[in-house]
C-alpha atoms as a PDB file:
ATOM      1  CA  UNK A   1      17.398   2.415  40.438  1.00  0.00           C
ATOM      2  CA  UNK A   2      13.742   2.796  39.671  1.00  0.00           C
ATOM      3  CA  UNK A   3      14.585   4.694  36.430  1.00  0.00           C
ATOM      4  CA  UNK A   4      16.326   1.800  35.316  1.00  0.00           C
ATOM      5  CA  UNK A   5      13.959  -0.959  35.911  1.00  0.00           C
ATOM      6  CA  UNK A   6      11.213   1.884  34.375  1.00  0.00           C
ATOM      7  CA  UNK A   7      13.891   1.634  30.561  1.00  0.00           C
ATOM      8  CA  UNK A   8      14.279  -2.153  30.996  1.00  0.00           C
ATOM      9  CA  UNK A   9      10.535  -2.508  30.593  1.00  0.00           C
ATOM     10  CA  UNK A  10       9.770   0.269  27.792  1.00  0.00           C
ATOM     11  CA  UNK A  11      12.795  -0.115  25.808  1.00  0.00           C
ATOM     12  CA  UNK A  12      11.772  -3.626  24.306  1.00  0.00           C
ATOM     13  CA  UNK A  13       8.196  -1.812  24.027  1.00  0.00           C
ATOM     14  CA  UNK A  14       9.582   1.351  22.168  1.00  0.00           C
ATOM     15  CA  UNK A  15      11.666  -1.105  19.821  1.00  0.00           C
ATOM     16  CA  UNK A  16       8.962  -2.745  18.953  1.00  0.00           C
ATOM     17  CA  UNK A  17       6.792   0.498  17.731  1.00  0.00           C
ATOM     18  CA  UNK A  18       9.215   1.512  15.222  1.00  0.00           C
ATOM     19  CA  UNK A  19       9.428  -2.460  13.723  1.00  0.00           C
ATOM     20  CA  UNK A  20       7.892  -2.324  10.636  1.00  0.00           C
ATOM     21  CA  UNK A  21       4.885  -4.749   9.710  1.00  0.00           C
ATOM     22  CA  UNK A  22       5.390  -6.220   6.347  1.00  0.00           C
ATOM     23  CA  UNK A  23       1.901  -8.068   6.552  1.00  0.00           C
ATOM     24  CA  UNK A  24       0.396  -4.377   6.741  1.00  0.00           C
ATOM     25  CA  UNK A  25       3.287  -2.997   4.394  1.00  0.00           C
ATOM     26  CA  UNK A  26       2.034  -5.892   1.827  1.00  0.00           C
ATOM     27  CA  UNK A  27      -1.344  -5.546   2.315  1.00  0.00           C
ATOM     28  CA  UNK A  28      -1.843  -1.608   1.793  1.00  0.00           C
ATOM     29  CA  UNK A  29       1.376  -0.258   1.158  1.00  0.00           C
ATOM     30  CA  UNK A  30       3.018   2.468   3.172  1.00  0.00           C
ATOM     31  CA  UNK A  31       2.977   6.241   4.164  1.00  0.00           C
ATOM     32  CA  UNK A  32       6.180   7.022   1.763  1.00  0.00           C
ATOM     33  CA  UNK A  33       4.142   5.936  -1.303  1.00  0.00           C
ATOM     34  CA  UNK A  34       5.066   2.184  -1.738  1.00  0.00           C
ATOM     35  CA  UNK A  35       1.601   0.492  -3.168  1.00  0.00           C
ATOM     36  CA  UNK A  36       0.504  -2.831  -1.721  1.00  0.00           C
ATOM     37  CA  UNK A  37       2.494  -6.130  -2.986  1.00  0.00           C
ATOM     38  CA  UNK A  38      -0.881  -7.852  -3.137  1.00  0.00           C
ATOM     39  CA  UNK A  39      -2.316  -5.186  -5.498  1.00  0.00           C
ATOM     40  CA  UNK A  40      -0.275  -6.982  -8.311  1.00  0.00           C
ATOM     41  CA  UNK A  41       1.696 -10.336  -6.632  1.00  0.00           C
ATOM     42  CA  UNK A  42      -1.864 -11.530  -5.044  1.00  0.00           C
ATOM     43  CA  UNK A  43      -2.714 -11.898  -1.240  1.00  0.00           C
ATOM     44  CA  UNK A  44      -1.179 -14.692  -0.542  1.00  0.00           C
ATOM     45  CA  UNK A  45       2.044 -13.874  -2.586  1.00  0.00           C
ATOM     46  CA  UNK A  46       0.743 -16.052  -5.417  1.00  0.00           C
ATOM     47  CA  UNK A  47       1.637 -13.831  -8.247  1.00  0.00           C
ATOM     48  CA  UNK A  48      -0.453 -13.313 -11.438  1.00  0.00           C
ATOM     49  CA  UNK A  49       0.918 -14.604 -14.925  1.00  0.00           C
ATOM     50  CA  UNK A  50      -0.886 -12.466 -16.576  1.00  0.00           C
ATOM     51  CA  UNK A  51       0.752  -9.336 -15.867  1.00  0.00           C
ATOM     52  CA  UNK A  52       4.281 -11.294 -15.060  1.00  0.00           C
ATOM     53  CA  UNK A  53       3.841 -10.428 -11.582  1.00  0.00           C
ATOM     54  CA  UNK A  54       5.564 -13.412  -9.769  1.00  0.00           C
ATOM     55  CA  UNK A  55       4.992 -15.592  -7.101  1.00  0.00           C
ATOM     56  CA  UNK A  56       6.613 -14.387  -3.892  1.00  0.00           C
ATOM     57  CA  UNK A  57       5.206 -16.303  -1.278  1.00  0.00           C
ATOM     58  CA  UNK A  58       7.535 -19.133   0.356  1.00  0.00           C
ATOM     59  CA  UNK A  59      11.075 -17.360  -1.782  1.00  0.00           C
ATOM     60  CA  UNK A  60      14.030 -16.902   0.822  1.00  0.00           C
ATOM     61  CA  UNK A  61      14.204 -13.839   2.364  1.00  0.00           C
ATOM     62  CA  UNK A  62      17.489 -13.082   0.977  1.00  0.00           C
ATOM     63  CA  UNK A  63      16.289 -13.203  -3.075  1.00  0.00           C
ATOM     64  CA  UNK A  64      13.715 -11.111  -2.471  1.00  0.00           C
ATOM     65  CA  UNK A  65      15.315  -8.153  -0.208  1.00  0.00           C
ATOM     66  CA  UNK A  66      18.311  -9.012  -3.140  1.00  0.00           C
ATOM     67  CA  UNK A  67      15.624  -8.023  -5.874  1.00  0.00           C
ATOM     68  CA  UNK A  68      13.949  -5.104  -4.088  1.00  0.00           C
ATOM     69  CA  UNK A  69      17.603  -3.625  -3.659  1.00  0.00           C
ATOM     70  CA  UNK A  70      18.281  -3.906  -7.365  1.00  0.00           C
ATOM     71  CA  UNK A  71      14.733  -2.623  -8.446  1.00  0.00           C
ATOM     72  CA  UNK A  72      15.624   0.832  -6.345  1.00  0.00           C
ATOM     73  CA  UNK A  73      18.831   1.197  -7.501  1.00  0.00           C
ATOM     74  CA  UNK A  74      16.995   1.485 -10.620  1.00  0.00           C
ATOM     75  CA  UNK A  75      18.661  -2.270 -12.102  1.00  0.00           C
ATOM     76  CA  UNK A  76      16.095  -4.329 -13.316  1.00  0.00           C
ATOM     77  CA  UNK A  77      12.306  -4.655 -12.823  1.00  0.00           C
ATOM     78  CA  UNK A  78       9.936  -2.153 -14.254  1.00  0.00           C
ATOM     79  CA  UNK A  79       9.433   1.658 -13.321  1.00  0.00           C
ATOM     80  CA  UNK A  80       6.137   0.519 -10.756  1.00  0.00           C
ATOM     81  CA  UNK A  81       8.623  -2.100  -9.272  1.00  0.00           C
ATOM     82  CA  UNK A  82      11.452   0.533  -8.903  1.00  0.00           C
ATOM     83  CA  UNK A  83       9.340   3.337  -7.649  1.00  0.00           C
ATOM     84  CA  UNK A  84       7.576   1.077  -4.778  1.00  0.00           C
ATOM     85  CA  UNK A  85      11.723  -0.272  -4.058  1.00  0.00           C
ATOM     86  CA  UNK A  86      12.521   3.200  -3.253  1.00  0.00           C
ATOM     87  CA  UNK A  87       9.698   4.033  -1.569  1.00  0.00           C
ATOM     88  CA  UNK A  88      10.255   1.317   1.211  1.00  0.00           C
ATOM     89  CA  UNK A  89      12.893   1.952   4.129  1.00  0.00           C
ATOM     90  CA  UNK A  90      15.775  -0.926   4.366  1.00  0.00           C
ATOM     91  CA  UNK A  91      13.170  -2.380   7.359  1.00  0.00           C
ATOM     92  CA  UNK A  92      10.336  -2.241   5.350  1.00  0.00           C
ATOM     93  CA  UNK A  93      12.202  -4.172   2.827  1.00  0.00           C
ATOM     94  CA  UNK A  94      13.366  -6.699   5.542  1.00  0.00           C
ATOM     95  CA  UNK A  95      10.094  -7.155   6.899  1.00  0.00           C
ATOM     96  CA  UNK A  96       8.218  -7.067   3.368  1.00  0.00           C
ATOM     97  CA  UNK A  97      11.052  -9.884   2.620  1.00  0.00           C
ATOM     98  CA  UNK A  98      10.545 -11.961   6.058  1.00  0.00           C
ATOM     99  CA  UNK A  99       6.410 -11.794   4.997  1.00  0.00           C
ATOM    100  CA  UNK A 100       6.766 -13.426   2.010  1.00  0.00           C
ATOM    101  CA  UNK A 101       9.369 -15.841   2.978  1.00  0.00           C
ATOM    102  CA  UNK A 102       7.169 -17.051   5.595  1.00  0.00           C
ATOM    103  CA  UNK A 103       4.080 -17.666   3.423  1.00  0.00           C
ATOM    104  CA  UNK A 104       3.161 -21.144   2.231  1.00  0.00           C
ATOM    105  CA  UNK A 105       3.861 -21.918  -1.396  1.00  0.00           C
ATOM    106  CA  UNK A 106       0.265 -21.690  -3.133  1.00  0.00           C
END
C-alpha cells in the first residue's frame, strides 16, 4: 500500500519532467537543433516584415501546429522553417503552438 501512495505522488511529478516548455523551446530553441522562434518571429511573437517572418503571437493553436506539420513534411515554408519543423518532437510542436496562442496580439 505504501508503494502505491509513493506512484500517486511522483507520477504527476515524472509527467511533468518530460512536458516540454515551449516558452524555453521559443526562446532558445532545443537540443535536436530547432533554432529559437524569436530569433526571426520576435519575442513576443510579433513577427518582422522585413524578412516575412509573421506574427505568431495570439494565432490558434491549431493553425500554427497545422503549419509546423506542413513545413516538416517538407510542404510549404522555406528550408530554415522546414529544418526547425523537423527538428521539434510532436510535443514540442504542441507546446511551441499553445505559447504562441497564448500571447497577446502586439
Amino acid at each position: 500500500m505504501r508503494f502505491f501512495r509513493l506512484a500517486f505522488w511522483l507520477f504527476p511529478a515524472a509527467a511533468l519532467a518530460g512536458t516540454p516548455n515551449g516558452r524555453q523551446i521559443a526562446l532558445h530553441g532545443n537540443d535536436n537543433g530547432a533554432l529559437p522562434c524569436a530569433a526571426c518571429h520576435g519575442v513576443q511573437g510579433q513577427g518582422n516584415a522585413s524578412i516575412a517572418a509573421p506574427r505568431l503571437a495570439g494565432l490558434p493553436a491549431t493553425a500554427i501546429e497545422t503549419y509546423l506539420k506542413q513545413f516538416a513534411s517538407g510542404a510549404g515554408g522555406n528550408a530554415t522553417m522546414q529544418s526547425i519543423a523537423q527538428a521539434l518532437s510532436p510535443a514540442e510542436t504542441n507546446a511551441v503552438a499553445d505559447y504562441f496562442a497564448g500571447l497577446k496580439t502586439p
